[in-house]
Protein backbone atom coordinates (compact mmCIF):
# COMPACT_ATOMS: atom_id res chain seq x y z
CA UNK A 1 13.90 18.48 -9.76
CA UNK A 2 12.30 22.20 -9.39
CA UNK A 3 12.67 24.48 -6.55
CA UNK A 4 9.05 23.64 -5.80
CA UNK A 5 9.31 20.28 -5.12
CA UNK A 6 12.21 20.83 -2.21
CA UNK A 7 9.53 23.98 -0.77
CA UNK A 8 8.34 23.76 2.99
CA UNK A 9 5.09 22.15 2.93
CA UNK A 10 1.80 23.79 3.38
CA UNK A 11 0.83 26.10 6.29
CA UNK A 12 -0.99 24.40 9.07
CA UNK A 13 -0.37 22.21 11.99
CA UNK A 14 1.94 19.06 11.31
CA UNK A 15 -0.55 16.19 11.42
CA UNK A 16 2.09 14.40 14.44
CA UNK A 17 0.66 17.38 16.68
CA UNK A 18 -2.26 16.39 16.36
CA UNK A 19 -3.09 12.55 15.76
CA UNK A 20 -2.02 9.79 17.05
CA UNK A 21 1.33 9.13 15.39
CA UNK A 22 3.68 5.68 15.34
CA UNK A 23 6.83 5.80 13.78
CA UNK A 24 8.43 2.29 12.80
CA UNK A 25 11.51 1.47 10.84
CA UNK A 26 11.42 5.51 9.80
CA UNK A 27 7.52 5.04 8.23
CA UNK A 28 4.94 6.75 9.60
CA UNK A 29 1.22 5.64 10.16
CA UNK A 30 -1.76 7.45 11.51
CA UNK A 31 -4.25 4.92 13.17
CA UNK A 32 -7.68 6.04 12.83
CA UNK A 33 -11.30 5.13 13.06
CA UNK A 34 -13.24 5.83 10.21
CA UNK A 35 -15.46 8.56 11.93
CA UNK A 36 -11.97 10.04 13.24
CA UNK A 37 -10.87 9.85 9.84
CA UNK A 38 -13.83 11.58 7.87
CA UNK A 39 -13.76 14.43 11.25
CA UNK A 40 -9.76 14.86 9.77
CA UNK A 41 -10.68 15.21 6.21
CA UNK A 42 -13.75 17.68 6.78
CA UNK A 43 -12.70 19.68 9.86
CA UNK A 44 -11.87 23.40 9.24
CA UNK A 45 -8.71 24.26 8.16
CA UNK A 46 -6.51 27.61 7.77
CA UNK A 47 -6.12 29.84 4.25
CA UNK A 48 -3.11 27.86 2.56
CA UNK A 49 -3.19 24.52 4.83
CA UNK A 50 -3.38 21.32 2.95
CA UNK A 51 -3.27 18.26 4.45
CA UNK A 52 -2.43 14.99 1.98
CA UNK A 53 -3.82 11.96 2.54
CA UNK A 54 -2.02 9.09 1.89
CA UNK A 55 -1.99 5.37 2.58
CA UNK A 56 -0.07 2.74 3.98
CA UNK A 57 -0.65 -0.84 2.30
CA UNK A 58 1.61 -3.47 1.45
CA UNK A 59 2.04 -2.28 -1.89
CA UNK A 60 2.45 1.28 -0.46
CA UNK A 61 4.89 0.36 1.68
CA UNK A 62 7.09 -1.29 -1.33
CA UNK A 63 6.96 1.41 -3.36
CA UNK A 64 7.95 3.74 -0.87
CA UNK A 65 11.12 1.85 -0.98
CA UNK A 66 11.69 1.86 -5.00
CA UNK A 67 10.71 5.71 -4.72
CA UNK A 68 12.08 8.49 -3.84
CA UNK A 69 9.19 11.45 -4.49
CA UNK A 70 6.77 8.62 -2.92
CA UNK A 71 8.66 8.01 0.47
CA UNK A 72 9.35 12.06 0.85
CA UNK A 73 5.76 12.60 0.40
CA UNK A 74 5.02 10.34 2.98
CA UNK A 75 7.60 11.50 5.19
CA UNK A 76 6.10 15.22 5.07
CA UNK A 77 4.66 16.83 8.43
CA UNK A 78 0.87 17.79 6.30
CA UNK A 79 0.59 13.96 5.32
CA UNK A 80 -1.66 11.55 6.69
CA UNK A 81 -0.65 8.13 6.57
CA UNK A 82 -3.90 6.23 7.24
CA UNK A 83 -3.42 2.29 7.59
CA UNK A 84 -4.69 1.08 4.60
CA UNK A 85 -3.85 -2.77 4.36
CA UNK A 86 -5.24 -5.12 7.09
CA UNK A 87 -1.34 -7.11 7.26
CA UNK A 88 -0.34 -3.53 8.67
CA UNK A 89 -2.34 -4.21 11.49
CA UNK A 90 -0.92 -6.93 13.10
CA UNK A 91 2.52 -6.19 12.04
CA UNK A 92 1.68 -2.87 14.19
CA UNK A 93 0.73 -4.95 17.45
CA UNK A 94 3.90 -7.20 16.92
CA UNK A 95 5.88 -4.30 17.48
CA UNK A 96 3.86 -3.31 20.51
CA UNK A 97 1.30 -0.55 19.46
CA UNK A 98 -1.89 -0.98 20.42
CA UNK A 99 -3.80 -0.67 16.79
CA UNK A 100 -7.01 -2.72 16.15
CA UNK A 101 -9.01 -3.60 13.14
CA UNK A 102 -11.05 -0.88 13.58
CA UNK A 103 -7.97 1.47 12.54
CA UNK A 104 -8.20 -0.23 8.89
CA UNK A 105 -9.31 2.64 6.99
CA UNK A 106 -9.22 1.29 3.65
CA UNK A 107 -10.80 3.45 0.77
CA UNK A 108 -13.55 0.84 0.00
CA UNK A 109 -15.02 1.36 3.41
CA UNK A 110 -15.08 5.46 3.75
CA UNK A 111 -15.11 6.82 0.58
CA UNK A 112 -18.88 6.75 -0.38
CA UNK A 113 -19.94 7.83 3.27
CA UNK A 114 -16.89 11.28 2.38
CA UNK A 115 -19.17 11.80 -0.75
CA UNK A 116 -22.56 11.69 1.31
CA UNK A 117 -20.79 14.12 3.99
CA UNK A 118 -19.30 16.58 1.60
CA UNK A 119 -23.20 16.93 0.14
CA UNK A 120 -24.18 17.66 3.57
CA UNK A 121 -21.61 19.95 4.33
CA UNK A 122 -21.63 22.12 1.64
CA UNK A 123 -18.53 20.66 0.34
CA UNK A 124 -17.16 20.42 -3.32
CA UNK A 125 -15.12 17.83 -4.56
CA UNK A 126 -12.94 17.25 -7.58
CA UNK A 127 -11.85 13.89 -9.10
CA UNK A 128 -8.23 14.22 -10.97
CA UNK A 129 -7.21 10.72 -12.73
CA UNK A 130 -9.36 7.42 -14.27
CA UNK A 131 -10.10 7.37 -17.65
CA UNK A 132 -13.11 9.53 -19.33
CA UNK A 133 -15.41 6.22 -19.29
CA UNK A 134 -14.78 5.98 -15.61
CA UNK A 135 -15.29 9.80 -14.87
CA UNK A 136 -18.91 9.71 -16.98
CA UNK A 137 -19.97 7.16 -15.31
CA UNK A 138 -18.74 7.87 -12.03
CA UNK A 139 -20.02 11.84 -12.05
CA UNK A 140 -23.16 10.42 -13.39
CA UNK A 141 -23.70 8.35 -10.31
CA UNK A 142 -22.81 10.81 -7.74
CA UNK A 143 -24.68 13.70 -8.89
CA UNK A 144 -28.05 11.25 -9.25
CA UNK A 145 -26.93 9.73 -5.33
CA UNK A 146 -26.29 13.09 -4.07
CA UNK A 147 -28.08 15.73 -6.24
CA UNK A 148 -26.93 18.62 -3.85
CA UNK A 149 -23.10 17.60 -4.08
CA UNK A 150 -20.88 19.73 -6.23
CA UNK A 151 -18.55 17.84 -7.96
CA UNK A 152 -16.79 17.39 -10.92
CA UNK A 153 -13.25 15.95 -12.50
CA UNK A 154 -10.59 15.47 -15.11
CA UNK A 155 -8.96 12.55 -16.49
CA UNK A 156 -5.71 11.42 -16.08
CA UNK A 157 -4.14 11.38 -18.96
CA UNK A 158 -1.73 14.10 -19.19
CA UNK A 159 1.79 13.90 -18.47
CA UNK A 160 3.02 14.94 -15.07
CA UNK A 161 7.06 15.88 -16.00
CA UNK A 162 7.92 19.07 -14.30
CA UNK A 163 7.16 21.53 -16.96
CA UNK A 164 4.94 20.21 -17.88
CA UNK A 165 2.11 22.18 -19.82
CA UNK A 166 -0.59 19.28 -19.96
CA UNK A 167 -0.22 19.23 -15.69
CA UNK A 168 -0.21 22.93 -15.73
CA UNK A 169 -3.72 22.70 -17.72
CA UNK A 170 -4.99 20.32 -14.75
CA UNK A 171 -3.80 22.41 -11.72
CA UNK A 172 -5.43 25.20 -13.63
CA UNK A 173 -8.76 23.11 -13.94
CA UNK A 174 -8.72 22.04 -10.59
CA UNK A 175 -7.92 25.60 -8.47
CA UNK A 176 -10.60 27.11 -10.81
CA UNK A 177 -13.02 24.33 -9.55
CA UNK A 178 -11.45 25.72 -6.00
CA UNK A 179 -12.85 22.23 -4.40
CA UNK A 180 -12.79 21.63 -1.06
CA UNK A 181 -11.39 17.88 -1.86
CA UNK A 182 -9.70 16.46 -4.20
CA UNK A 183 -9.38 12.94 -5.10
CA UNK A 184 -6.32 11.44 -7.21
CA UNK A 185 -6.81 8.61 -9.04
CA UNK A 186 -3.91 7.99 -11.01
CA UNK A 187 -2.65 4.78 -9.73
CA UNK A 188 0.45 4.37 -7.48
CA UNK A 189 3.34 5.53 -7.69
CA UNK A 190 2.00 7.96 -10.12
CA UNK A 191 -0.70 9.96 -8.20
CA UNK A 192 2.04 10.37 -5.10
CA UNK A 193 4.46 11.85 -7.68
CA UNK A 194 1.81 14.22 -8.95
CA UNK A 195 1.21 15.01 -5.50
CA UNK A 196 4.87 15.71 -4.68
CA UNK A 197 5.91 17.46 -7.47
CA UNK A 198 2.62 20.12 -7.86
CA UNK A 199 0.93 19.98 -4.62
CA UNK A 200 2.35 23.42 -3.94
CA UNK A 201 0.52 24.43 -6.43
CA UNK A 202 -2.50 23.13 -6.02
CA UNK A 203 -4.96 25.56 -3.93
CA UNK A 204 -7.05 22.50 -2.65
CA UNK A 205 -7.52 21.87 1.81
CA UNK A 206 -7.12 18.25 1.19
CA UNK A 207 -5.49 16.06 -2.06
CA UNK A 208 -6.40 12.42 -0.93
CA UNK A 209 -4.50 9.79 -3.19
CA UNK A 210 -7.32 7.38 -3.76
CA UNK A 211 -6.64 4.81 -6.64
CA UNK A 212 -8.90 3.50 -8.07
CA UNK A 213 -11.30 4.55 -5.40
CA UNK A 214 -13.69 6.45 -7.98
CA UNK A 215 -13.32 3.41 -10.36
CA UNK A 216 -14.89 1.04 -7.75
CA UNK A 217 -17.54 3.45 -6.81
CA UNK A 218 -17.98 4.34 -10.86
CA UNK A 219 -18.75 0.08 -10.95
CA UNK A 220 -15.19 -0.61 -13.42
CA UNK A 221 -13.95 -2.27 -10.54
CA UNK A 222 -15.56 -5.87 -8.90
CA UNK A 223 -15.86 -4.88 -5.11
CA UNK A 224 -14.19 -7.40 -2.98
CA UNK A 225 -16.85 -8.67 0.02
CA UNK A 226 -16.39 -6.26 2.70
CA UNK A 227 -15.87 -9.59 5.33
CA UNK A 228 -12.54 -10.48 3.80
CA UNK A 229 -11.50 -7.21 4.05
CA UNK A 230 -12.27 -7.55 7.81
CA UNK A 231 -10.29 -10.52 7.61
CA UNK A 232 -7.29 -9.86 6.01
CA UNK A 233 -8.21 -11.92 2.87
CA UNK A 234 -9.13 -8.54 0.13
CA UNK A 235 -5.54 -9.16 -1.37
CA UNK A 236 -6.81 -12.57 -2.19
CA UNK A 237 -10.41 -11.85 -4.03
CA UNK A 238 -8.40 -9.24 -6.22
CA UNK A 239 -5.64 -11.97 -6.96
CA UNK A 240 -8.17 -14.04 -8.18
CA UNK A 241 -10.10 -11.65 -10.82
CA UNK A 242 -6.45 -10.56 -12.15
CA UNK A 243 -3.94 -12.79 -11.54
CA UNK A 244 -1.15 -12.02 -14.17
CA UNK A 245 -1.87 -8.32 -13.31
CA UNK A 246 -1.55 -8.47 -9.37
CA UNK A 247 0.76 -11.61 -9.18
CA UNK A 248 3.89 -10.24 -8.32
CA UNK A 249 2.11 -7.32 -6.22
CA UNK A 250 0.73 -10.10 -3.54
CA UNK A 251 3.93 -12.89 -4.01
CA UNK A 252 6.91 -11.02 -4.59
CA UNK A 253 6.60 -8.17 -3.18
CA UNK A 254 6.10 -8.34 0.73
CA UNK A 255 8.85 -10.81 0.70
CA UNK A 256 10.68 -7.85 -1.09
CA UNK A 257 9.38 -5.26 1.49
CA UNK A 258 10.47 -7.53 4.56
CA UNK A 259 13.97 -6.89 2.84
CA UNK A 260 13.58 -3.10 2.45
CA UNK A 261 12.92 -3.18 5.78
CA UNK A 262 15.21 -5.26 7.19
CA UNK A 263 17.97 -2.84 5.15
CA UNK A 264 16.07 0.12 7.04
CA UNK A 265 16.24 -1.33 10.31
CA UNK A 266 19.82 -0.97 10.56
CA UNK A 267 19.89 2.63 9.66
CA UNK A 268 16.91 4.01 11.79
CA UNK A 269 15.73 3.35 15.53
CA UNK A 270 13.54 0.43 15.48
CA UNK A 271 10.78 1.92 17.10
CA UNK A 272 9.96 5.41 17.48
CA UNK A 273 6.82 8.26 18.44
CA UNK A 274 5.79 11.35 18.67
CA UNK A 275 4.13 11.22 21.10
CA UNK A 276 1.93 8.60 21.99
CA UNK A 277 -1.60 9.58 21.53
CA UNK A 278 -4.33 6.77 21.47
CA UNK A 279 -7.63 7.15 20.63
């Protein structure tokens, strides 16, 4: 690994002095409203702070286990870990913290309403990842929805080896862009390696790892009703429309996670914070 992906992370306050932080079985979540969320992503920031803002969902939480550059990106003081799965919320309470549904901040729900404020604002925004179908079809949409937004993005395809030249030519892309925002889509584990390994380099305020965010906004994506999401029952709608693709995502692997963090548990305090700050 390069000397850059071991560097300090960017300037700026640690998020944990900040937000409200809880700290279980050494993972990290931030609980936040949506309107606290959005006020996090847009509020002014210093020359050379970034703040990266990650997710914590089942899946999430599995691959953090299974990799290394994932669970060190989500372990560093400028990332926000926003609670992205509903099961995370009352897995939270079991363990005594006082999180609600309302601190479900899944993608689905915020992104459009980050678009709409970034027009307001005065704020540019780059989309890195999807495929070029998605991207036309996506930018398309946006810049007809919000005609004052500035916005633009680059596929995915490229490889992102250290050294590489292809991710070179997409760091390049995006700091001339110089967005305000900028929106991975590359899939996980994939977009949190990309992160890890060239967010030094990337001269961006906030890198948010969306998935396939853009690609359910774009319309490539069927959009789960927003009541099971509410409910805890999203996992199941997307199950359904690809079930030899998400199969082992939704009934191996929390049973696999439970392990991972059972193994945790007896390495790390179980419950830990810094401090406790509710909203």
């Amino acid at each position: 690994m390069s000397a850059d992906n071991e560097s300090a992370p960017q300037a700026g306050q640690p998020v944990a002095s900040r937000l409200w932080e809880v700290k279980v079985f050494g993972l990290r979540f931030h609980p936040l409203t949506t309107q606290q969320l959005l006020d996090e992503i847009f509020r002014p920031r210093e020359p050379g702070e970034t703040t990266v803002l990650g997710g914590a969902n089942l899946h999430g939480l599995y691959i953090s286990h299974i990799d290394a550059e994932y669970d060190r990106l989500l372990q560093q003081p400028n990332t926000l870990v926003i609670v992205d799965g509903m099961p995370v919320v009352p897995l939270l309470r079991l363990l005594g913290y006082k999180v609600e549904r309302r601190h479900r901040t899944t993608w689905l729900d915020w992104f459009t309403d980050a678009l709409a404020r970034a027009e307001r604002e005065g704020r540019s925004v780059f989309i890195l990842g999807h495929t070029p179908e998605v991207l036309r079809e996506g930018l398309a949409k946006a810049r007809a929805k919000w005609p004052r937004l500035r916005i633009d993005g680059s596929h995915g395809f490229f490889s992102i080896t250290p050294g590489s030249s292809e991710a070179t030519e997409a760091i390049d892309r995006v700091n001339e862009f110089a967005p305000d925002i900028l929106f991975l889509g590359m899939g996980m584990p994939r977009q949190e390696q990309f992160a890890y390994r060239f967010g030094p380099r990337l001269r961006v305020p906030v890198i948010g790892l969306g998935g396939a965010a853009f690609a359910y906004f774009a319309g490539f994506e069927p959009v789960p009703p927003r009541w099971m999401g509410r409910i805890g029952l999203e996992w199941l709608y997307r199950l359904a429309a690809s079930p030899r693709r998400l199969a082992f995502r939704y009934l191996i692997e929390p049973a696999l996670l439970a392990f991972f963090i059972a193994r945790r548990a007896t390495r790390v305090p179980l419950l830990t914070q810094s401090p406790r700050r509710e909203p």
